[in-house]
PDB file of N, CA and C in Angstrom:
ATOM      1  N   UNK A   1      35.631 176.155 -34.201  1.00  0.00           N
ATOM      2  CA  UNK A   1      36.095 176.348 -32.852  1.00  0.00           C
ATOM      3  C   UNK A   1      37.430 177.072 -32.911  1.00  0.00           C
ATOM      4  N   UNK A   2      37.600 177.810 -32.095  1.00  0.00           N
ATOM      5  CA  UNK A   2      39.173 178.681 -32.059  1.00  0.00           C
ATOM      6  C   UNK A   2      39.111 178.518 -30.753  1.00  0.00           C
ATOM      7  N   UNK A   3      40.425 177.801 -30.521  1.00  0.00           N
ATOM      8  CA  UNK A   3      41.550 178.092 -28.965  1.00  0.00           C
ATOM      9  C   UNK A   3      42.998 178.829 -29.122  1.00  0.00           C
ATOM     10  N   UNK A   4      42.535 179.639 -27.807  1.00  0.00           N
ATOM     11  CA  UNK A   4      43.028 180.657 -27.469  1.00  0.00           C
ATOM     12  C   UNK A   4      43.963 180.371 -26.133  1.00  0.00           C
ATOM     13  N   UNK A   5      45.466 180.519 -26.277  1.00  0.00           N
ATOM     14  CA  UNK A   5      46.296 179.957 -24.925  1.00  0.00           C
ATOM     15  C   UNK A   5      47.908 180.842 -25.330  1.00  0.00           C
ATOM     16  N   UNK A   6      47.137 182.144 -24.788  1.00  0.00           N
ATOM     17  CA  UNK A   6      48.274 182.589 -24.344  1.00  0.00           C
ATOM     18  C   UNK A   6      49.978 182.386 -23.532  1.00  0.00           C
ATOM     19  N   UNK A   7      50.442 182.107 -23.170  1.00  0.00           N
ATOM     20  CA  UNK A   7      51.413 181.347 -22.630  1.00  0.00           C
ATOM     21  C   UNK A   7      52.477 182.301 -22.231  1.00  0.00           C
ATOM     22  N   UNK A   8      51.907 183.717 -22.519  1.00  0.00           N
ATOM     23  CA  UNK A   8      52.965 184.628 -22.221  1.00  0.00           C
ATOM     24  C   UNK A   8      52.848 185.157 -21.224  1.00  0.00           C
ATOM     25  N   UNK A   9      51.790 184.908 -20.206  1.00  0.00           N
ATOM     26  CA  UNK A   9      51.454 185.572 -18.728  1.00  0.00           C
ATOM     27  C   UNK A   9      50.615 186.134 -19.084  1.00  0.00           C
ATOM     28  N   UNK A  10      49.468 186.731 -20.395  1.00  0.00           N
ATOM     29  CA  UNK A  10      48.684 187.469 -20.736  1.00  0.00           C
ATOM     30  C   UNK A  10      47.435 186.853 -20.545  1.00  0.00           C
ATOM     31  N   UNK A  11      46.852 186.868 -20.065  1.00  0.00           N
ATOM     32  CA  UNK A  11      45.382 186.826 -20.066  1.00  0.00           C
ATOM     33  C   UNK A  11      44.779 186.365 -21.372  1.00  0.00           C
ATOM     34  N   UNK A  12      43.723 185.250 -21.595  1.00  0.00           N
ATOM     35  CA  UNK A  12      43.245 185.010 -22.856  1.00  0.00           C
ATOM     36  C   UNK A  12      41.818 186.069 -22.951  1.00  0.00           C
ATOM     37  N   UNK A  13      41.600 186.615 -24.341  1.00  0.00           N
ATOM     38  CA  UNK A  13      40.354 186.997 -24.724  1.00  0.00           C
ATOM     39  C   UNK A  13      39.267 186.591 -25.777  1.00  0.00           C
ATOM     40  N   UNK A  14      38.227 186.602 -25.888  1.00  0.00           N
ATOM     41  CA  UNK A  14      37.402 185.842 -26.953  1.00  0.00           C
ATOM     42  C   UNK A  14      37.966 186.521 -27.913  1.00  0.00           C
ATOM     43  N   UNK A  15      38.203 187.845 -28.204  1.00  0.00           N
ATOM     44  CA  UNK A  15      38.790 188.916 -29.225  1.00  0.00           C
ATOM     45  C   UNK A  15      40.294 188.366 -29.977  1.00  0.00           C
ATOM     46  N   UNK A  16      40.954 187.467 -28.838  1.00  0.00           N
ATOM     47  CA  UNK A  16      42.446 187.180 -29.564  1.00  0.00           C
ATOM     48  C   UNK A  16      42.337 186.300 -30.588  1.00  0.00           C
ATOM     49  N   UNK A  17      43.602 186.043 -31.535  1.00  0.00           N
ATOM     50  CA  UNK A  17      43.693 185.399 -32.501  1.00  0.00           C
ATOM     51  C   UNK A  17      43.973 184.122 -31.707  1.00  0.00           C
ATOM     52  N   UNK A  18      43.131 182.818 -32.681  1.00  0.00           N
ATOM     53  CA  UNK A  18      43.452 181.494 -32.045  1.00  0.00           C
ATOM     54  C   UNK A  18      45.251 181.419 -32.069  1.00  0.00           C
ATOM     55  N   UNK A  19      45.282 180.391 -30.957  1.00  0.00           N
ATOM     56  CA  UNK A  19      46.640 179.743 -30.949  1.00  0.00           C
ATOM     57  C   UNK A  19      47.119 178.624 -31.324  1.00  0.00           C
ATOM     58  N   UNK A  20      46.163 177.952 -31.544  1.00  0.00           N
ATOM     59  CA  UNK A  20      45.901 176.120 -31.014  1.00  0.00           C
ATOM     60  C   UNK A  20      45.349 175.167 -32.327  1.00  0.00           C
ATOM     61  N   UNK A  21      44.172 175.788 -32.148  1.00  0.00           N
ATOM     62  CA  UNK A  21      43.445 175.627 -33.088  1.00  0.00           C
ATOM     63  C   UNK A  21      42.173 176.167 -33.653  1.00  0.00           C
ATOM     64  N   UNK A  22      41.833 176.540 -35.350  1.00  0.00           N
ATOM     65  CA  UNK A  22      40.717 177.528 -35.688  1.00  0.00           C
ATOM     66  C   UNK A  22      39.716 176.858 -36.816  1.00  0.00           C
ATOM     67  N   UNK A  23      38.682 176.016 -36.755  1.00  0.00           N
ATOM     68  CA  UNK A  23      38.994 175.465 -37.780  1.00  0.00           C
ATOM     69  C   UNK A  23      37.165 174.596 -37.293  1.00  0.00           C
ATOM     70  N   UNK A  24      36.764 173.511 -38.004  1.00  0.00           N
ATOM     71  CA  UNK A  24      35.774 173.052 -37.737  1.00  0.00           C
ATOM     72  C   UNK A  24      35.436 171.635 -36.714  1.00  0.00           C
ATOM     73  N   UNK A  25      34.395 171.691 -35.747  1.00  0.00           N
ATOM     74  CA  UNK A  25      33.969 170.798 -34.848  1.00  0.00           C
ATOM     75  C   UNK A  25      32.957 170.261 -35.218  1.00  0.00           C
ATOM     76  N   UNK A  26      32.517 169.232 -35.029  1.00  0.00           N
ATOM     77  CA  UNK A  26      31.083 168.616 -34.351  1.00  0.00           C
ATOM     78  C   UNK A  26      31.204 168.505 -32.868  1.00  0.00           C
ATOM     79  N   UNK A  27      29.948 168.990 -32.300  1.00  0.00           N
ATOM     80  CA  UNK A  27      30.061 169.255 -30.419  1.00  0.00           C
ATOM     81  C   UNK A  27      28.699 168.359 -30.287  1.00  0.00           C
ATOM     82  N   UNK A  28      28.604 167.570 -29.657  1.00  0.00           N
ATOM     83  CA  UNK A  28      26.956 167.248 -28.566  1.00  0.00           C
ATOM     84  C   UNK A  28      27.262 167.040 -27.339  1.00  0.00           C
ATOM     85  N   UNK A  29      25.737 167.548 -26.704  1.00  0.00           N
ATOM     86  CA  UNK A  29      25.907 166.789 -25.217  1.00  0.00           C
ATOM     87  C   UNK A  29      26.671 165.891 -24.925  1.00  0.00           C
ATOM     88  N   UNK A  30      27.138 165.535 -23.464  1.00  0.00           N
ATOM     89  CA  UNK A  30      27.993 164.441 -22.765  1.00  0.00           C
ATOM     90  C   UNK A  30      27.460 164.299 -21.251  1.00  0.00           C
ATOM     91  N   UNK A  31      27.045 162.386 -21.417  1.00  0.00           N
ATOM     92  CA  UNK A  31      26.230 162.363 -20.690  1.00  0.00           C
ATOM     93  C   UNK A  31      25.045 161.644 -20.033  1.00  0.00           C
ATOM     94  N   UNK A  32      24.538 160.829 -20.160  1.00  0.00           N
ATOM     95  CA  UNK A  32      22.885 160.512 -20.528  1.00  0.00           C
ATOM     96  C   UNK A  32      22.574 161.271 -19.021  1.00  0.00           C
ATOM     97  N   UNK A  33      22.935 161.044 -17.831  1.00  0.00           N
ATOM     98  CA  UNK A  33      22.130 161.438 -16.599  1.00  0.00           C
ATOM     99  C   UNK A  33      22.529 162.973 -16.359  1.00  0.00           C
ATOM    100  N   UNK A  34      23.582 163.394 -16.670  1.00  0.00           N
ATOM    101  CA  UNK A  34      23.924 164.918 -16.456  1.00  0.00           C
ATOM    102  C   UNK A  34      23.271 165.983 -17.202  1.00  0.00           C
ATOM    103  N   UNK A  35      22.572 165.216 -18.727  1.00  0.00           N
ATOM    104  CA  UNK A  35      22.524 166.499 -19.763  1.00  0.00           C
ATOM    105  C   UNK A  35      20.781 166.611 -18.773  1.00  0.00           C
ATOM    106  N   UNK A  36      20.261 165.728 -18.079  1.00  0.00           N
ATOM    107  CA  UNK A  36      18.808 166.095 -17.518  1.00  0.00           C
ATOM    108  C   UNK A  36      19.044 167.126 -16.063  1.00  0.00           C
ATOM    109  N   UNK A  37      20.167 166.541 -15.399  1.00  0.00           N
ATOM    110  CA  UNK A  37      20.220 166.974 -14.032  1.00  0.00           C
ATOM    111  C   UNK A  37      20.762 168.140 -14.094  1.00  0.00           C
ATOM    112  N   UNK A  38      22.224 167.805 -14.437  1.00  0.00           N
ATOM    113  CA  UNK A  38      22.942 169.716 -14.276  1.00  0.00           C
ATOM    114  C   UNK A  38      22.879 170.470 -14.862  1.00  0.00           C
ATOM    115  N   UNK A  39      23.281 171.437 -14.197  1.00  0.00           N
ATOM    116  CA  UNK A  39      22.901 172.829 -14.751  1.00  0.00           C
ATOM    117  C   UNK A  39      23.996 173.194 -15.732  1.00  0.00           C
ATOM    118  N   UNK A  40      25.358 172.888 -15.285  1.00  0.00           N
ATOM    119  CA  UNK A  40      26.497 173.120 -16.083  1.00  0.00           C
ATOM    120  C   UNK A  40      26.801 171.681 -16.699  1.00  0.00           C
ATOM    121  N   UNK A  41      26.322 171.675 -17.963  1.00  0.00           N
ATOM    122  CA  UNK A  41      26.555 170.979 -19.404  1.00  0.00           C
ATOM    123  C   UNK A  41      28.168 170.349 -19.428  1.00  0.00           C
ATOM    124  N   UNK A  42      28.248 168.873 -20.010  1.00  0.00           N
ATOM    125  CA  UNK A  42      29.523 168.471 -20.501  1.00  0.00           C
ATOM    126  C   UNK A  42      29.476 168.213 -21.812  1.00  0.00           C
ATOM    127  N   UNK A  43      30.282 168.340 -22.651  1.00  0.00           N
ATOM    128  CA  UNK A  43      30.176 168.499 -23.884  1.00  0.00           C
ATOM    129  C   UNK A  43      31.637 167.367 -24.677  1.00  0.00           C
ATOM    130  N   UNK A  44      31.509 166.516 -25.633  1.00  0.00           N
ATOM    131  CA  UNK A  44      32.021 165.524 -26.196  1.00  0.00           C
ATOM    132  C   UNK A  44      32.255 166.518 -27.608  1.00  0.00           C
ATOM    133  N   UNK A  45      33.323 166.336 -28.125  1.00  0.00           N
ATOM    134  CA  UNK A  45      33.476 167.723 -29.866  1.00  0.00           C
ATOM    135  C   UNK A  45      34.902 166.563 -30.214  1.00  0.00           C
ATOM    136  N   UNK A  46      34.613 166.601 -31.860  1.00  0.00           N
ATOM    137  CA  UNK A  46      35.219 166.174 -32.740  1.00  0.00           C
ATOM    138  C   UNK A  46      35.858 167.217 -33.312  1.00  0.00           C
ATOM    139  N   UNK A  47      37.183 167.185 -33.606  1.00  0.00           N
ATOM    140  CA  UNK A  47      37.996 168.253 -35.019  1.00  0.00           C
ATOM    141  C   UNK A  47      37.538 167.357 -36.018  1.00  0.00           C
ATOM    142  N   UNK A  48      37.345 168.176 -37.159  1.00  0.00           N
ATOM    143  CA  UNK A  48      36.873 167.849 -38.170  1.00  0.00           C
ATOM    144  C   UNK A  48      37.746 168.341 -39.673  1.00  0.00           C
ATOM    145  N   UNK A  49      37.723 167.406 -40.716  1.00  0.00           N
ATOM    146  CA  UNK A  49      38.315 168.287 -42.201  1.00  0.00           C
ATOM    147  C   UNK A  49      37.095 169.271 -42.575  1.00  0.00           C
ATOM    148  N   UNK A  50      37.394 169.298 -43.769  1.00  0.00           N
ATOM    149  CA  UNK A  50      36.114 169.960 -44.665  1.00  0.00           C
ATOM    150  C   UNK A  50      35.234 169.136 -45.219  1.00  0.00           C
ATOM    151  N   UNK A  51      35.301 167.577 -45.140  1.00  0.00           N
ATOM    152  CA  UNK A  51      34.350 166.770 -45.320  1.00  0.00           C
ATOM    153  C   UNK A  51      33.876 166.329 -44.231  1.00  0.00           C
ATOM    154  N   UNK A  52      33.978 166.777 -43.076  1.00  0.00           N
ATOM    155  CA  UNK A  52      33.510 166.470 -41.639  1.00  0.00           C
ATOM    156  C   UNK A  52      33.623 164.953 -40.999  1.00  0.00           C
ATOM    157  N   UNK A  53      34.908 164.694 -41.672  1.00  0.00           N
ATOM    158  CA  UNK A  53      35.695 163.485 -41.403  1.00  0.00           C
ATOM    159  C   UNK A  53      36.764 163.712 -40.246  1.00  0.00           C
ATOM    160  N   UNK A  54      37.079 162.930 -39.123  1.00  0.00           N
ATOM    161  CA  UNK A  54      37.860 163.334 -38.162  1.00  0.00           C
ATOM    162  C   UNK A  54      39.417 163.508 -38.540  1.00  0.00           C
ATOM    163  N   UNK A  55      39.822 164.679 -38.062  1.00  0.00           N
ATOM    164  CA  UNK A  55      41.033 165.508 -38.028  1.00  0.00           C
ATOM    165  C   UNK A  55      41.717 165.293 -36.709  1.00  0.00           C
ATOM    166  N   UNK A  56      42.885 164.654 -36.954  1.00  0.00           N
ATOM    167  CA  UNK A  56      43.532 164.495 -35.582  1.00  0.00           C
ATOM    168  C   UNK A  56      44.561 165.790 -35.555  1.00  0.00           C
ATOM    169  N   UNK A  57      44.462 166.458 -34.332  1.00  0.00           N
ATOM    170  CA  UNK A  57      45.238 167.743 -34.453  1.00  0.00           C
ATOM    171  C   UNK A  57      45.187 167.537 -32.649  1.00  0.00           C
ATOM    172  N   UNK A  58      46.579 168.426 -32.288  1.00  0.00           N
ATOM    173  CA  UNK A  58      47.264 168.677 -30.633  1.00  0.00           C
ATOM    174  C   UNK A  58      46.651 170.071 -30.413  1.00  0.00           C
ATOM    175  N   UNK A  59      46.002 169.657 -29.518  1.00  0.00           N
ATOM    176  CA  UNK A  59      45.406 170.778 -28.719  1.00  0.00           C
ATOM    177  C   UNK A  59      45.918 171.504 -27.494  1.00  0.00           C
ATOM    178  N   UNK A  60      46.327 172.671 -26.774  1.00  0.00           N
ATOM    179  CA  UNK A  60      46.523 172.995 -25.468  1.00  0.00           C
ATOM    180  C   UNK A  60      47.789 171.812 -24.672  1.00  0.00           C
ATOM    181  N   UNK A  61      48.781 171.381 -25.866  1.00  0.00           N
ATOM    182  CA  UNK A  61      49.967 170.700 -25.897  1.00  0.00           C
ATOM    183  C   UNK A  61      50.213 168.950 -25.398  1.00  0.00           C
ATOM    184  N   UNK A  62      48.645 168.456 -25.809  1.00  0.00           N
ATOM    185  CA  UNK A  62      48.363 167.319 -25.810  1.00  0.00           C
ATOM    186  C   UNK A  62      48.820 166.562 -27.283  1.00  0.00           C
ATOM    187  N   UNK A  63      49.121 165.133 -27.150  1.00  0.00           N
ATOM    188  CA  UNK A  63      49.277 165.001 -28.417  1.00  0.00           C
ATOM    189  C   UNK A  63      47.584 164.820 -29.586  1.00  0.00           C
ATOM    190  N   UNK A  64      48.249 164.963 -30.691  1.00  0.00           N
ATOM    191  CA  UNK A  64      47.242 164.796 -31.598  1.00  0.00           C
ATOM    192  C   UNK A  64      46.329 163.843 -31.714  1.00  0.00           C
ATOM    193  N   UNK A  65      44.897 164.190 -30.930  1.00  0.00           N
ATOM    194  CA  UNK A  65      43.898 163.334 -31.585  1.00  0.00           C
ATOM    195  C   UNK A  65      42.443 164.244 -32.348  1.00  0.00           C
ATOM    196  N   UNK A  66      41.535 163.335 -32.348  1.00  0.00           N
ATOM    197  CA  UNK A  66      40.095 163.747 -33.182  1.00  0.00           C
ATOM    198  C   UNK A  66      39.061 163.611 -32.009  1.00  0.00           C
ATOM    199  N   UNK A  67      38.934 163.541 -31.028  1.00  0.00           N
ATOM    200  CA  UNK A  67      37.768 162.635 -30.293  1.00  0.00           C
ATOM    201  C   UNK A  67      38.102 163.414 -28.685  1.00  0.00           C
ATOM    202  N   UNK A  68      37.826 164.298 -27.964  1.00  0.00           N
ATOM    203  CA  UNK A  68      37.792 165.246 -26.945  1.00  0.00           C
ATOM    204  C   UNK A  68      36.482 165.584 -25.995  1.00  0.00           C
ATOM    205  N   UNK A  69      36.619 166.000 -24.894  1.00  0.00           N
ATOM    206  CA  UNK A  69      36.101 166.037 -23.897  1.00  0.00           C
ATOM    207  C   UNK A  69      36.082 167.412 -23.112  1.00  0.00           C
ATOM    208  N   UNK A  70      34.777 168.141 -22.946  1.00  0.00           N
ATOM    209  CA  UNK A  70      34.748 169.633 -22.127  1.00  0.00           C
ATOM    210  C   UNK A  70      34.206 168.630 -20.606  1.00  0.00           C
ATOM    211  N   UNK A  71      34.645 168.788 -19.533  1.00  0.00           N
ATOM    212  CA  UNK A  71      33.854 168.058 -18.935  1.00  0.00           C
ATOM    213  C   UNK A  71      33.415 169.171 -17.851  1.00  0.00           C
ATOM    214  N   UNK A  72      31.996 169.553 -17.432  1.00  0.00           N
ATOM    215  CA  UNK A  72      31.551 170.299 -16.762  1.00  0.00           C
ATOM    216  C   UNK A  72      31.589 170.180 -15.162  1.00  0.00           C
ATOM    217  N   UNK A  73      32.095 169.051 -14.655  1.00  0.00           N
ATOM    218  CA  UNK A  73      32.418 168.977 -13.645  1.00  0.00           C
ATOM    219  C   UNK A  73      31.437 169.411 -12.639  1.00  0.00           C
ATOM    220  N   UNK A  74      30.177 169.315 -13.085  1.00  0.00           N
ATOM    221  CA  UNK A  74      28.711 170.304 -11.897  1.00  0.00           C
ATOM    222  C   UNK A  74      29.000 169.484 -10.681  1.00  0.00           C
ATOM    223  N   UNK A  75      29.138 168.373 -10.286  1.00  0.00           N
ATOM    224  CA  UNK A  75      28.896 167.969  -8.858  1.00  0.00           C
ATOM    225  C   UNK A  75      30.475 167.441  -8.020  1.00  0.00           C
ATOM    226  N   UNK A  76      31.552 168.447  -9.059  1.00  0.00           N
ATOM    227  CA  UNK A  76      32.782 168.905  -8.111  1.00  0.00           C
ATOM    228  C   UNK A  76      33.245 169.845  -7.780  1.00  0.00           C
ATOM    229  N   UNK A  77      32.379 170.964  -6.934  1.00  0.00           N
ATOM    230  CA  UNK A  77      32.373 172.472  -7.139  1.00  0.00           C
ATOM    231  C   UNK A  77      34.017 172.837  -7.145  1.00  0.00           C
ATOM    232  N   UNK A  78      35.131 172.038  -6.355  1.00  0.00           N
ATOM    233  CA  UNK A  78      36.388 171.928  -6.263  1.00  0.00           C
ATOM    234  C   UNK A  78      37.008 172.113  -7.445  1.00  0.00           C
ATOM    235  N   UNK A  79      36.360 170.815  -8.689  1.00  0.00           N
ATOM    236  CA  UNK A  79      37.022 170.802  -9.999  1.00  0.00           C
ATOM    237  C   UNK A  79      38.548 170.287 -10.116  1.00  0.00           C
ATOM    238  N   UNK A  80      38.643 169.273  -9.069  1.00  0.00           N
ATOM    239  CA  UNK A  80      40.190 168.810  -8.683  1.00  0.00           C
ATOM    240  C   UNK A  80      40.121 167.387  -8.436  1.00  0.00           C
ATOM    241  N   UNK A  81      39.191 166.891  -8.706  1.00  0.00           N
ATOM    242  CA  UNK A  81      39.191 165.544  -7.909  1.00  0.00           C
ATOM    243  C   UNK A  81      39.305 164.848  -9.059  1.00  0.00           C
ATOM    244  N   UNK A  82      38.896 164.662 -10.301  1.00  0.00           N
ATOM    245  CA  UNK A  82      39.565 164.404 -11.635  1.00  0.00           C
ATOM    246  C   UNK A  82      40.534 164.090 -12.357  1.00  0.00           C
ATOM    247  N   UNK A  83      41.120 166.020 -12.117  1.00  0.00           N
ATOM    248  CA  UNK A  83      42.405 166.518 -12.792  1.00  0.00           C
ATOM    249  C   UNK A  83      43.622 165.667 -11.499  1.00  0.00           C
ATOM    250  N   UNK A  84      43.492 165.575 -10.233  1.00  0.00           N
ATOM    251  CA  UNK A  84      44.400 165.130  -9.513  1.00  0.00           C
ATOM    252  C   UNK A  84      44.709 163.503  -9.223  1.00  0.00           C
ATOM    253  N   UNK A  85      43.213 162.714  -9.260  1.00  0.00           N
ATOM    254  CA  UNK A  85      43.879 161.107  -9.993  1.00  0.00           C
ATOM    255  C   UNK A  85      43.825 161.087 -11.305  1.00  0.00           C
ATOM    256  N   UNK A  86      43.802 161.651 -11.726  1.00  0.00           N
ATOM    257  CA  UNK A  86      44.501 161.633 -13.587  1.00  0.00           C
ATOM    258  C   UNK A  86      46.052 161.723 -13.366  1.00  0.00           C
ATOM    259  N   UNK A  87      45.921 162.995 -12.772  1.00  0.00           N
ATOM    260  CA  UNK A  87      47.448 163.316 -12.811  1.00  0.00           C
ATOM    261  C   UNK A  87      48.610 162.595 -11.817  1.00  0.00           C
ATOM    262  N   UNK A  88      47.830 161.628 -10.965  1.00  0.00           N
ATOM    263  CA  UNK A  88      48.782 160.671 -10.001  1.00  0.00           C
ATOM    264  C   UNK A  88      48.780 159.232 -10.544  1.00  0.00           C
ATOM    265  N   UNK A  89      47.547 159.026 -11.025  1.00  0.00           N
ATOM    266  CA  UNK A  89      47.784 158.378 -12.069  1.00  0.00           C
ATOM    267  C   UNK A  89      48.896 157.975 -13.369  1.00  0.00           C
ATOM    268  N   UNK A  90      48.925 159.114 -13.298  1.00  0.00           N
ATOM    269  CA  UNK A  90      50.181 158.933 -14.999  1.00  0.00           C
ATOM    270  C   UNK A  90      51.401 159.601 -13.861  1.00  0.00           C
ATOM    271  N   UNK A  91      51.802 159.662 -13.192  1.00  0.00           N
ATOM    272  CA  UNK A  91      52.823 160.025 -12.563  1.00  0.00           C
ATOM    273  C   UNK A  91      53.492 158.605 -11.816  1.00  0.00           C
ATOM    274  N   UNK A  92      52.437 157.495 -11.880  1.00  0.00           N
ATOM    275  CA  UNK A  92      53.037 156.582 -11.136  1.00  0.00           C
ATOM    276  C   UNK A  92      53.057 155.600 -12.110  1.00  0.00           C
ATOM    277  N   UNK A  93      53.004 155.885 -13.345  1.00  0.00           N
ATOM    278  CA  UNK A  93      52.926 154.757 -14.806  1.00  0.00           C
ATOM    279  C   UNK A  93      51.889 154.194 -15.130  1.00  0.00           C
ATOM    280  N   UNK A  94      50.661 154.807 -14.971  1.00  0.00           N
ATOM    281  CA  UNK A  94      49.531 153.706 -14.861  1.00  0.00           C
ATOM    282  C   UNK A  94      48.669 154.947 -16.227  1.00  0.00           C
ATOM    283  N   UNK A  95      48.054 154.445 -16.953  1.00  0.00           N
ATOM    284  CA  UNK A  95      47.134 155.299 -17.837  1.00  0.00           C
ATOM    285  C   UNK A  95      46.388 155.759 -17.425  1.00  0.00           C
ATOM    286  N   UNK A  96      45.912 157.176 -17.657  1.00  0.00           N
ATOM    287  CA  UNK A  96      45.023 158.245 -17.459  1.00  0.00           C
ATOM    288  C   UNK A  96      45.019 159.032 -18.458  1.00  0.00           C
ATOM    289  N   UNK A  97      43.954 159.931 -18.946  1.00  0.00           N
ATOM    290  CA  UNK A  97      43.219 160.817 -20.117  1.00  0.00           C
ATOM    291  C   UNK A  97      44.282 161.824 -19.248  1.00  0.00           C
ATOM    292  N   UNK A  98      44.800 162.820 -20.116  1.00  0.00           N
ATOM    293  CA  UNK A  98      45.629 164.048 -20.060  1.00  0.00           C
ATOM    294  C   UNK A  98      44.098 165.008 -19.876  1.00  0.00           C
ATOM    295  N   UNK A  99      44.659 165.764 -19.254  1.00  0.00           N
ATOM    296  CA  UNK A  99      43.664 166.861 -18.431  1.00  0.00           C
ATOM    297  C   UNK A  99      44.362 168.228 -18.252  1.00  0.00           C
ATOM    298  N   UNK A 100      43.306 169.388 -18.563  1.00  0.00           N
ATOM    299  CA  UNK A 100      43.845 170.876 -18.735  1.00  0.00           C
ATOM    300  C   UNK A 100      42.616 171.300 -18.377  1.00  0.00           C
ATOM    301  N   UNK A 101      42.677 172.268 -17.743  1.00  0.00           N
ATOM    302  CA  UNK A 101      41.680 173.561 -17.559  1.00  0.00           C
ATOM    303  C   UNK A 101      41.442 174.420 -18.662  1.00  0.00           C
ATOM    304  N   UNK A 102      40.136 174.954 -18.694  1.00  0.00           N
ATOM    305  CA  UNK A 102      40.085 175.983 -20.217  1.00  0.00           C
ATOM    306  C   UNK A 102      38.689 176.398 -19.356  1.00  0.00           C
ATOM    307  N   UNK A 103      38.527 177.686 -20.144  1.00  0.00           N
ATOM    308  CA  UNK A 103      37.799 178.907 -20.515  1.00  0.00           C
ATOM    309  C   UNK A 103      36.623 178.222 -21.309  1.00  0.00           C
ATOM    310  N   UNK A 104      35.382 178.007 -21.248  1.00  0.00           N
ATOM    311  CA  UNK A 104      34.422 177.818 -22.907  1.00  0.00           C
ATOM    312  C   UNK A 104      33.679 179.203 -22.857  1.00  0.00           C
ATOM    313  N   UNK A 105      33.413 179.277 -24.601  1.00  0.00           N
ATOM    314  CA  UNK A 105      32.403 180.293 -24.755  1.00  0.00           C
ATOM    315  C   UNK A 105      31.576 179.512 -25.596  1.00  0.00           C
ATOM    316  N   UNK A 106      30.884 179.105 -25.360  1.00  0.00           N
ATOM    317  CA  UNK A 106      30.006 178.450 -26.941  1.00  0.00           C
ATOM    318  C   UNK A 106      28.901 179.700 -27.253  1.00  0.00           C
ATOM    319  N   UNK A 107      28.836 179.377 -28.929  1.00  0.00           N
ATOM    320  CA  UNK A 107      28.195 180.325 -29.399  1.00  0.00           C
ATOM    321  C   UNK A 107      28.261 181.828 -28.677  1.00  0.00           C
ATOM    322  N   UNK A 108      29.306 182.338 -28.619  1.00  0.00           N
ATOM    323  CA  UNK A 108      29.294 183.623 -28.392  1.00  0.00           C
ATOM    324  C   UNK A 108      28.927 183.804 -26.167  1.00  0.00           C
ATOM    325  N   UNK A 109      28.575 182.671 -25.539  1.00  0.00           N
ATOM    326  CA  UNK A 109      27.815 182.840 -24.285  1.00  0.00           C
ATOM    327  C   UNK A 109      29.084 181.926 -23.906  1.00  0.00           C
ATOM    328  N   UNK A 110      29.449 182.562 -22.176  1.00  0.00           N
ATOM    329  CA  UNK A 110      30.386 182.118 -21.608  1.00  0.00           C
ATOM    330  C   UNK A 110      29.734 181.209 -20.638  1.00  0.00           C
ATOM    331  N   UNK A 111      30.608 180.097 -20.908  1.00  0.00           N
ATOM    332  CA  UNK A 111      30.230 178.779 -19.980  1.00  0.00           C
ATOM    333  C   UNK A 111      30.513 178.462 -18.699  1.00  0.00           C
ATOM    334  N   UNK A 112      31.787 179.273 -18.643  1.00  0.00           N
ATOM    335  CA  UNK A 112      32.819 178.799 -17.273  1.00  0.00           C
ATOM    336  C   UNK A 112      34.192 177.780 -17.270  1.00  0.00           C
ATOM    337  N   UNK A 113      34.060 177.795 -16.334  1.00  0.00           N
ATOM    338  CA  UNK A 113      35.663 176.731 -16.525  1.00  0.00           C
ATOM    339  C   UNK A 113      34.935 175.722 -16.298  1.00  0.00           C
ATOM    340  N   UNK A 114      35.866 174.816 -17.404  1.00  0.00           N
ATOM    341  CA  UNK A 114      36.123 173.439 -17.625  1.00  0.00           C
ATOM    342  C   UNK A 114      37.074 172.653 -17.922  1.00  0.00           C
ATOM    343  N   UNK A 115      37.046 171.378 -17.870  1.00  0.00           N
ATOM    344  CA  UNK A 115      38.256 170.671 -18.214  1.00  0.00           C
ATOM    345  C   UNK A 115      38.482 169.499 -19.194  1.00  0.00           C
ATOM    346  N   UNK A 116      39.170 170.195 -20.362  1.00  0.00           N
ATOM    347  CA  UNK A 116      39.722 169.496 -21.394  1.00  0.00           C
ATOM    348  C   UNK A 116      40.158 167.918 -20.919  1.00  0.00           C
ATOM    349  N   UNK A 117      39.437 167.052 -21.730  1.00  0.00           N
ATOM    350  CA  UNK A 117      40.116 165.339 -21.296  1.00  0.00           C
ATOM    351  C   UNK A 117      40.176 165.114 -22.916  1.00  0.00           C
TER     352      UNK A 117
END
């Protein structure tokens, strides 16, 4: 997997050099009722070593873990209702999963926006 997060006002491309991280995943479905119903896929991915043992590494300026979340968000065409009690959530001291927007391409085919948990 390579992430790509420009930060300079530039636009990200599949073509740029990773920023983040370049290196090996395990990805599956996320899901049991979504991977039948929607159309746009959520996806659960591990960082991995070279023995495909979990690698805790900071992603898109989260702290370092192994264990991540694409979440496809199909039945919030908004894509805010999530990211915004997450984020009022941890604003008022109470725990919530850190949340970012991203770009996917898997295997070379663009997915759409989603959101990193």
């Amino acid at each position: 997997m390579k992430v790509i997060s420009n930060n300079n006002g530039r636009r990200n491309y599949v073509s740029d050099a990773a920023t983040d991280y370049n290196w090996r995943i395990g990805i599956e479905l996320r899901g049991q009722t979504s991977q039948s119903i929607f159309d746009k896929k959520s996806y659960a991915f591990e960082t991995w070593d070279l023995n495909n043992d979990d690698l805790s590494v900071p992603l898109l300026g989260f702290p370092k873990e192994s264990d991540w979340i694409l979440h496809g968000a199909f039945s919030d065409k908004t894509m805010i209702r999530n990211v915004l009690i997450y984020e009022l959530s941890n604003q008022i001291g109470m725990y919530a999963s850190r949340t970012k927007y991203c770009e996917l391409v898997l295997n070379g085919e663009y997915q759409g926006v989603y959101v990193l948990f």
